[in-house]
C-alpha atoms as a PDB file:
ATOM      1  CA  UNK A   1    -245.780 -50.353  60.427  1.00  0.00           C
ATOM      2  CA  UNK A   2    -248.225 -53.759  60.599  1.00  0.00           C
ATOM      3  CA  UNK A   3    -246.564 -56.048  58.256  1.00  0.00           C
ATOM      4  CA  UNK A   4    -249.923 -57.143  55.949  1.00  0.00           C
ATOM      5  CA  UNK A   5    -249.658 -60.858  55.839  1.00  0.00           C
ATOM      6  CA  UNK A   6    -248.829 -62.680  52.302  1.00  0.00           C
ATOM      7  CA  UNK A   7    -252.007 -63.931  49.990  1.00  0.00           C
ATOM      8  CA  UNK A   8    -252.636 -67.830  49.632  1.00  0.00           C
ATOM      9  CA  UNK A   9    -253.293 -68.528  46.094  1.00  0.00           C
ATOM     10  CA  UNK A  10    -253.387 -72.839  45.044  1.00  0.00           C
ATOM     11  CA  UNK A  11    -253.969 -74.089  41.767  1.00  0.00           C
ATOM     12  CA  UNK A  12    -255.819 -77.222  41.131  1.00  0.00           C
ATOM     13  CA  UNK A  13    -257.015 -79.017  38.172  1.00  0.00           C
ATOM     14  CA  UNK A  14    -257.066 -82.900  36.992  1.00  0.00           C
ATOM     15  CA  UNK A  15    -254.408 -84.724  34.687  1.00  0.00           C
ATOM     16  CA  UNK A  16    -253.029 -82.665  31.954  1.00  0.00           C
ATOM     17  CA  UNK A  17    -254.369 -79.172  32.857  1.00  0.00           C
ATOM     18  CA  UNK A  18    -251.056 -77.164  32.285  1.00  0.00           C
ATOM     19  CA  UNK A  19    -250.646 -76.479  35.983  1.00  0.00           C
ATOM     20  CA  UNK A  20    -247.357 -76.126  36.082  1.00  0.00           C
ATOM     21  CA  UNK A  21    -246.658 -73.663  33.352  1.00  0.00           C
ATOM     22  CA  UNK A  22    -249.438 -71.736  34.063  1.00  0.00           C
ATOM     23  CA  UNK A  23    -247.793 -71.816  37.911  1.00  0.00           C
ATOM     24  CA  UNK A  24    -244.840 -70.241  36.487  1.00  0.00           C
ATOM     25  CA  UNK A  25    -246.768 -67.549  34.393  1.00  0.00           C
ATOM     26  CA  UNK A  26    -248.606 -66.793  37.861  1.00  0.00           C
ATOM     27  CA  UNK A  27    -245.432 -66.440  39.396  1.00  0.00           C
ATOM     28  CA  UNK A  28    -243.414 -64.031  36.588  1.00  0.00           C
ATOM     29  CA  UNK A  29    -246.507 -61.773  36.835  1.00  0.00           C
ATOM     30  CA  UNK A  30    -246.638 -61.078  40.670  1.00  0.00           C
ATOM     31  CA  UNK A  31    -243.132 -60.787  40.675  1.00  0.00           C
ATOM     32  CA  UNK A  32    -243.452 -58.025  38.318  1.00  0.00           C
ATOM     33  CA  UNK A  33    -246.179 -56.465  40.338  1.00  0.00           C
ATOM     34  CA  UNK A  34    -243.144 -56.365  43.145  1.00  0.00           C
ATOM     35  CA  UNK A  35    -244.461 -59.204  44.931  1.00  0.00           C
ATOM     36  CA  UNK A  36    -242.593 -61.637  46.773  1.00  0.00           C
ATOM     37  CA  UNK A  37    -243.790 -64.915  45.816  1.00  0.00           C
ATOM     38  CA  UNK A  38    -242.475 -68.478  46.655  1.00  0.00           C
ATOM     39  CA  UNK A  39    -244.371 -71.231  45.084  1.00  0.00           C
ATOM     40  CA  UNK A  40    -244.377 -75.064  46.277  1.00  0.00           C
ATOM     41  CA  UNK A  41    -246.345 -78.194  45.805  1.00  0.00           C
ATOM     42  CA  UNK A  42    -248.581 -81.112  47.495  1.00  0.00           C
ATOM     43  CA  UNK A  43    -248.106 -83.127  48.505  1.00  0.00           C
ATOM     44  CA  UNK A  44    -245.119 -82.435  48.949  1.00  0.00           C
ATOM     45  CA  UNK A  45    -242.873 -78.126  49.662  1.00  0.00           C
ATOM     46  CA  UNK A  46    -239.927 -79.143  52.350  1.00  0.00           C
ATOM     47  CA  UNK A  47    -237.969 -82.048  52.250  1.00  0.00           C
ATOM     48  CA  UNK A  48    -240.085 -84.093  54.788  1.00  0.00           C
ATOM     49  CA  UNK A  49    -243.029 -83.527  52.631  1.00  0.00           C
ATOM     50  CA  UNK A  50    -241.979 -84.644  49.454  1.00  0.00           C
ATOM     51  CA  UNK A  51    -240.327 -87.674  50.550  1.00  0.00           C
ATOM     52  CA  UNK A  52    -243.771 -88.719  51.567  1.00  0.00           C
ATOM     53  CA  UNK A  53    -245.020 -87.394  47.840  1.00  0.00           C
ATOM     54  CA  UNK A  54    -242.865 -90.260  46.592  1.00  0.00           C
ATOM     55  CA  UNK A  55    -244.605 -92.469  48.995  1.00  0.00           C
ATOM     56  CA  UNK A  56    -247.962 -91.574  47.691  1.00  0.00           C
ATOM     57  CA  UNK A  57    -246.841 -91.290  43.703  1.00  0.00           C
ATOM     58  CA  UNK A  58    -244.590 -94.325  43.255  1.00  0.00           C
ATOM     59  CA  UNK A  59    -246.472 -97.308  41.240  1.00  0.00           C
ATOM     60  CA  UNK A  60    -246.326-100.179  44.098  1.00  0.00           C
ATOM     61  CA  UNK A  61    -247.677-103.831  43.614  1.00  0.00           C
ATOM     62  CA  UNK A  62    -249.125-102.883  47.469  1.00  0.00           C
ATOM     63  CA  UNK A  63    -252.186-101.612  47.264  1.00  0.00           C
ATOM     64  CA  UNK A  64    -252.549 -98.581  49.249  1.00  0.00           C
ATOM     65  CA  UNK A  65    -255.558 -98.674  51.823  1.00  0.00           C
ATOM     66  CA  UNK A  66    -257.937 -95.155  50.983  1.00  0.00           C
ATOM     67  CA  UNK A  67    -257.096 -94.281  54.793  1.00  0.00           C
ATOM     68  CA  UNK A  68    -253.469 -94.753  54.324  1.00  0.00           C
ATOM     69  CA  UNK A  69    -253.296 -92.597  51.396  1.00  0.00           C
ATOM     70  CA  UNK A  70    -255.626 -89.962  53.176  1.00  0.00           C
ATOM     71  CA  UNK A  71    -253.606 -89.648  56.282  1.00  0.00           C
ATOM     72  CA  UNK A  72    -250.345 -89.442  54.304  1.00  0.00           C
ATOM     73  CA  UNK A  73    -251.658 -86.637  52.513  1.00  0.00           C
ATOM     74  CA  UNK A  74    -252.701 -84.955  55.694  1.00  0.00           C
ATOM     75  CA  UNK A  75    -249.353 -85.860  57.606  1.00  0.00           C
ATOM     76  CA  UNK A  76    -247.366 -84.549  54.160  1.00  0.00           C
ATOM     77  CA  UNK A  77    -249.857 -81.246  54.382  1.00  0.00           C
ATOM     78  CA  UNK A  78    -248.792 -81.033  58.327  1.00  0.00           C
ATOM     79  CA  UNK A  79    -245.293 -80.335  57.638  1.00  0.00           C
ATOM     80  CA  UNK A  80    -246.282 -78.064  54.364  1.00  0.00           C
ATOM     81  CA  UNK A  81    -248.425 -75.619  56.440  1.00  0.00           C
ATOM     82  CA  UNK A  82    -246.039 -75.565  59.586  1.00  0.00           C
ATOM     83  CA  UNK A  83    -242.650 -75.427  57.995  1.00  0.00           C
ATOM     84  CA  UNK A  84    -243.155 -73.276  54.929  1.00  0.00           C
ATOM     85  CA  UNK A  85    -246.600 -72.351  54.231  1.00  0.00           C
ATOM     86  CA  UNK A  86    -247.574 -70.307  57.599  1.00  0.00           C
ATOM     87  CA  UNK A  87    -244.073 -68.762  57.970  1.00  0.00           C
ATOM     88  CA  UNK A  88    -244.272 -67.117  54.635  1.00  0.00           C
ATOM     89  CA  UNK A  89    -247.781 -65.876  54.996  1.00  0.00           C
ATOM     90  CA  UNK A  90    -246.812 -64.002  58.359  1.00  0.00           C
ATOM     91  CA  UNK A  91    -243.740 -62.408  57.230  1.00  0.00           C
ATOM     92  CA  UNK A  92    -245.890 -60.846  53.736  1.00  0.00           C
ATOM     93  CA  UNK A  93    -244.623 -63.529  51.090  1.00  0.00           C
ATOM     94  CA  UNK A  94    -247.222 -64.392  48.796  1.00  0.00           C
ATOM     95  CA  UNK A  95    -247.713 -68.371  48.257  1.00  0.00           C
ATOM     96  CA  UNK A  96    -248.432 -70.277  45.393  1.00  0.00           C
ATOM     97  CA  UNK A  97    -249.437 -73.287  45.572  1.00  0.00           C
ATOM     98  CA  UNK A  98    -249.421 -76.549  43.174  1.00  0.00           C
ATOM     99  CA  UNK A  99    -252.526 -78.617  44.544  1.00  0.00           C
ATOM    100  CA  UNK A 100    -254.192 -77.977  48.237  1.00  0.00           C
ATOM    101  CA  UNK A 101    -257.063 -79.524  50.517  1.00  0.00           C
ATOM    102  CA  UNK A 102    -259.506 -79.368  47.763  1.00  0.00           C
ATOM    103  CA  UNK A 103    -257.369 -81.790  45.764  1.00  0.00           C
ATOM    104  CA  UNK A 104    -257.649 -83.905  48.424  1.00  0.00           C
ATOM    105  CA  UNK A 105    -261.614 -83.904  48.420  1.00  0.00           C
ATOM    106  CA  UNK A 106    -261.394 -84.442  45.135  1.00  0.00           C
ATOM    107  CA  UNK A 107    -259.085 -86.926  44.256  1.00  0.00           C
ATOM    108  CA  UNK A 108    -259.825 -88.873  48.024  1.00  0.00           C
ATOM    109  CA  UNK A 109    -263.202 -87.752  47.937  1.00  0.00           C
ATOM    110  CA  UNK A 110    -264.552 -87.798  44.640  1.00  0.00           C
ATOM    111  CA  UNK A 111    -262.062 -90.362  43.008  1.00  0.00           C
ATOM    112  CA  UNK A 112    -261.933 -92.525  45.464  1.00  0.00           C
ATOM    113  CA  UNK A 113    -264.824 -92.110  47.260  1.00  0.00           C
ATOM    114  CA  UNK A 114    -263.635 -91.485  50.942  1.00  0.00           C
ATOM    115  CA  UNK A 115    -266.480 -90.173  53.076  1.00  0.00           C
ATOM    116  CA  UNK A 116    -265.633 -85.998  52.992  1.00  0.00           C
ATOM    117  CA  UNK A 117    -266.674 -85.689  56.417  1.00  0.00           C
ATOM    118  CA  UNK A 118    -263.300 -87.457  56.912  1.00  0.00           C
ATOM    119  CA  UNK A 119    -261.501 -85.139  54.692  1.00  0.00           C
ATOM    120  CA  UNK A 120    -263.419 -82.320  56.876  1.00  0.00           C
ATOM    121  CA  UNK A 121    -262.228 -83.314  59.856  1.00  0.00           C
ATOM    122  CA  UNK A 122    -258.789 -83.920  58.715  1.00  0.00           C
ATOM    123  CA  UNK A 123    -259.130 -80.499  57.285  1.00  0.00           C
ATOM    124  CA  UNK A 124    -260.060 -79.005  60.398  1.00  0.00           C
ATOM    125  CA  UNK A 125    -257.241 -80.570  62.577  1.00  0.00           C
ATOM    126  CA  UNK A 126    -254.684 -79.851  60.716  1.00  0.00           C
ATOM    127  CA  UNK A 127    -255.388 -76.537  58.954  1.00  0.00           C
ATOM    128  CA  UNK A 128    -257.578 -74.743  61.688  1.00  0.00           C
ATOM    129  CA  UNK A 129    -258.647 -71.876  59.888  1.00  0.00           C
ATOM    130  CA  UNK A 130    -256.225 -71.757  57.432  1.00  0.00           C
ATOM    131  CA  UNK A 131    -257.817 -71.956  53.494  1.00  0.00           C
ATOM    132  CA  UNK A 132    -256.498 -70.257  50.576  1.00  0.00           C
ATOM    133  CA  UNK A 133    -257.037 -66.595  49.511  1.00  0.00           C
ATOM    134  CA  UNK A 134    -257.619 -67.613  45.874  1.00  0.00           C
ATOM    135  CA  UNK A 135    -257.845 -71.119  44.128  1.00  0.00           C
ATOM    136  CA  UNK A 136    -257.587 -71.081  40.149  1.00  0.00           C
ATOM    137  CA  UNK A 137    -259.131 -74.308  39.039  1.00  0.00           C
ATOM    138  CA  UNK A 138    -257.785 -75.208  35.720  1.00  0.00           C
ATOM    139  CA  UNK A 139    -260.581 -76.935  33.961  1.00  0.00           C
ATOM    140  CA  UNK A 140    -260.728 -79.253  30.473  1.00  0.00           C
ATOM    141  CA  UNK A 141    -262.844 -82.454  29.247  1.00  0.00           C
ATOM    142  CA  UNK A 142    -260.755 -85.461  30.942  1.00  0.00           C
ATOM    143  CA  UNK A 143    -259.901 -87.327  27.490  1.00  0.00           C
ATOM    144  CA  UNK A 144    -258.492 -84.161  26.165  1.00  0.00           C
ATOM    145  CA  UNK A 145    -256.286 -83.277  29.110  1.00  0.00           C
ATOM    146  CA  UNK A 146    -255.204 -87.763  30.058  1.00  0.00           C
ATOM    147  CA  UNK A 147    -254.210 -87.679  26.046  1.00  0.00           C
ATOM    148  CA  UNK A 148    -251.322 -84.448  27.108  1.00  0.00           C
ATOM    149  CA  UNK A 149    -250.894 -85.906  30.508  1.00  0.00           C
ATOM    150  CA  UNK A 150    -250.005 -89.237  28.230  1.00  0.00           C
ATOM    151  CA  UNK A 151    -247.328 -87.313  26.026  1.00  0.00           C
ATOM    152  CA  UNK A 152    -245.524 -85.685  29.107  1.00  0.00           C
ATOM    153  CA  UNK A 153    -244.016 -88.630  31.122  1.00  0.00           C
ATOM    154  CA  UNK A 154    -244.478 -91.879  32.406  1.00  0.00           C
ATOM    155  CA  UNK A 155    -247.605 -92.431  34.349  1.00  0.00           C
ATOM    156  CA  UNK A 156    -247.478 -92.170  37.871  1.00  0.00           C
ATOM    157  CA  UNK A 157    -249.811 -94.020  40.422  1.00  0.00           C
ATOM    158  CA  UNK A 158    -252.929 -91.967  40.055  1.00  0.00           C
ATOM    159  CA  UNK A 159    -251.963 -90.975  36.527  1.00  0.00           C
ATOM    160  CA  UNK A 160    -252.644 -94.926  35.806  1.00  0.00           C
ATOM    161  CA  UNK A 161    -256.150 -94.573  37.077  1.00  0.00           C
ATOM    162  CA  UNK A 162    -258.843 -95.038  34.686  1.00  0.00           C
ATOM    163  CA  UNK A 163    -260.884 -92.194  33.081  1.00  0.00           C
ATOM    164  CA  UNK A 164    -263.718 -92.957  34.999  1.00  0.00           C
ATOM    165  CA  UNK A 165    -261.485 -91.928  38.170  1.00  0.00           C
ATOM    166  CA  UNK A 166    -260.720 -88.673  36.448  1.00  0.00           C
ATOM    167  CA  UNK A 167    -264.456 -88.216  35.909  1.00  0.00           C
ATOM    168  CA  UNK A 168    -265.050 -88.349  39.440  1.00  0.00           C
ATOM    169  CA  UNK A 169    -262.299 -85.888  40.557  1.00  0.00           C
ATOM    170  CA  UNK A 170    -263.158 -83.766  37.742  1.00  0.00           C
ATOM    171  CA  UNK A 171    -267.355 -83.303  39.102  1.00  0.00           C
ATOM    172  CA  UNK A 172    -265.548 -82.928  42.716  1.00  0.00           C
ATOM    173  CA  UNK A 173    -263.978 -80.277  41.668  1.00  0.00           C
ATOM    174  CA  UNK A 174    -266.865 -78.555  40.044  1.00  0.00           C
ATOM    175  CA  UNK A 175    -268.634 -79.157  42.758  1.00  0.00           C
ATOM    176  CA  UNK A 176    -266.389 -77.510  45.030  1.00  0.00           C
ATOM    177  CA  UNK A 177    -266.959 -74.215  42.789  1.00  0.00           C
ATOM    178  CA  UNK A 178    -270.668 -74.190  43.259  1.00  0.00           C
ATOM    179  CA  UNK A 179    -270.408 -74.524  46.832  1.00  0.00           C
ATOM    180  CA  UNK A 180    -267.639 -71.584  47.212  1.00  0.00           C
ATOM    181  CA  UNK A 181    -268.032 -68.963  43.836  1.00  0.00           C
ATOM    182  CA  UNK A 182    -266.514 -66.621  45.793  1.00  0.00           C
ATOM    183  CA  UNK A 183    -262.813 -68.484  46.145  1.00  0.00           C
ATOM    184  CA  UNK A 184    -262.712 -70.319  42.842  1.00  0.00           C
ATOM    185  CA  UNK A 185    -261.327 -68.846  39.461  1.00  0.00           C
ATOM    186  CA  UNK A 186    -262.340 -71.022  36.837  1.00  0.00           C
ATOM    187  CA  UNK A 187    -260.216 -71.778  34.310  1.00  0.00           C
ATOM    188  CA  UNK A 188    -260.940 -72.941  30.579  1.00  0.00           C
ATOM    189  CA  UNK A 189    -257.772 -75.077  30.234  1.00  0.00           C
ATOM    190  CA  UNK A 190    -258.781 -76.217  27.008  1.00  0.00           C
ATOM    191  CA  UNK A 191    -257.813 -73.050  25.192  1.00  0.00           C
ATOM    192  CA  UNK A 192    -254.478 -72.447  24.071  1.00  0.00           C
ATOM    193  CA  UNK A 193    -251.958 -71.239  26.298  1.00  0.00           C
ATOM    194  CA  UNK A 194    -252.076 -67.457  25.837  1.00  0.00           C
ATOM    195  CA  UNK A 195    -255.840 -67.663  25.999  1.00  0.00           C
ATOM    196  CA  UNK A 196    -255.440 -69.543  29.498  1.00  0.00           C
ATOM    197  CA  UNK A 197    -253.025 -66.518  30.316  1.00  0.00           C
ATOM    198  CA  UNK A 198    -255.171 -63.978  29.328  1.00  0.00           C
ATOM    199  CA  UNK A 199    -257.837 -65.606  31.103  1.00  0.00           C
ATOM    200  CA  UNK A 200    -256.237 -65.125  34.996  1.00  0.00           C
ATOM    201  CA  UNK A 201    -254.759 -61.773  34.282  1.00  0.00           C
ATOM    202  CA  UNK A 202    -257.981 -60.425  35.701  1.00  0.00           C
ATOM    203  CA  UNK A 203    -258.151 -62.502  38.613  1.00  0.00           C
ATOM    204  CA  UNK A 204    -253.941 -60.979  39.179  1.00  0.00           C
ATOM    205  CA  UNK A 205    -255.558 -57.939  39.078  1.00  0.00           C
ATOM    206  CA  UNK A 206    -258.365 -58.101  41.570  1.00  0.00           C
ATOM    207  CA  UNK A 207    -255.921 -60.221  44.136  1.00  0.00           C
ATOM    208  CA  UNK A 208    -253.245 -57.184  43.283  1.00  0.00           C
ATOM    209  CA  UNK A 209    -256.103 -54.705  44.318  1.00  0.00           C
ATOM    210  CA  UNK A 210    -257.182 -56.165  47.507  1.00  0.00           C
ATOM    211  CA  UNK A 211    -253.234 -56.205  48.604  1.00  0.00           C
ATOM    212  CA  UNK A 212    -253.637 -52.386  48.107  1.00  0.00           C
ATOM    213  CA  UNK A 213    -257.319 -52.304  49.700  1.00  0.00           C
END
């Protein structure tokens, strides 16, 4: 019997979207479908990875170059795909994924305003064809989700950009949708939590379906 390689599902939203929680809901559900799920981060998922996330996070009086910060996300991303990411795929785990590429276009691209036909060819190198099956973008006016990001912890380096910067990764993001409908589950993030829940059961469904398809 063909083992039927694992799905690829990332979640992505700006400052104080309720990623994480809404991770772990994702994660309690499919499990209860009986699917094997591990779920990871970026940057960041093996140990090499995230010791370059606290490169990238850590306030600095440095400032970091845009092409530093780019490649570091790429080189962190690298080590994701090839040490965790691919290898759970291929044996039919399911991966779930804090953040991906597309955070990268839109907090490099958008936010800071690297040329994307870097990020593309980044993409491309390191990637090849590899994009995710499903990417739930977890959406909410910036002011309302920087005033929760503000209650939850100390600011790290891009949480002490200003909201203008959020703006930008924000319409990325959007942007992002329009050009792929078919990948993106958008998210009203604003809602309260069960009404965020109730909002990707659907999308748990159709992703459950196509396993069985």
């Amino acid at each position: 019997m063909t083992l039927m390689r694992g799905r690829f599902i990332t979640v992505e939203g700006t400052e104080g979207a309720g990623k994480s929680s809404n991770i772990e809901f994702v994660r309690a559900e499919l499990e209860a479908r009986g699917i094997e799920v591990v779920v990871s981060r970026e940057p960041g998922g093996t140990p090499l990875a995230e010791e370059i996330r606290s490169l990238l996070l850590s306030p600095r009086d440095e400032r970091v170059c845009e092409d530093a910060e780019l490649l570091l996300m790429f080189a962190a991303r690298a080590q994701h795909i090839a040490a965790l990411i691919k290898p759970a795929l291929a044996r039919g785990t399911w991966v779930l994924c804090d953040r991906f590429t597309d955070a990268t276009f839109a907090y490099q691209g958008g936010g800071r305003g690297v040329d994307v036909q870097r990020i593309r060819t980044l993409e491309s190198l390191v990637q090849g064809a590899l994009r995710p099956d499903c990417t739930f973008l977890l959406d909410l006016p910036v002011e309302l989700g920087l005033e929760r990001a503000r209650k939850r912890s100390q600011p790290d380096r891009f949480e002490q950009e200003k909201q203008a910067f959020f703006e930008r990764v924000r319409a990325s993001y959007l942007q992002r949708v329009e050009a792929e409908p078919e990948r993106f589950a958008v998210i009203n993030a604003a809602l309260d939590m069960e009404q965020v829940r109730q909002q990707l059961l659907p999308h748990l469904d159709r992703l459950q379906a196509l396993r069985h398809g």
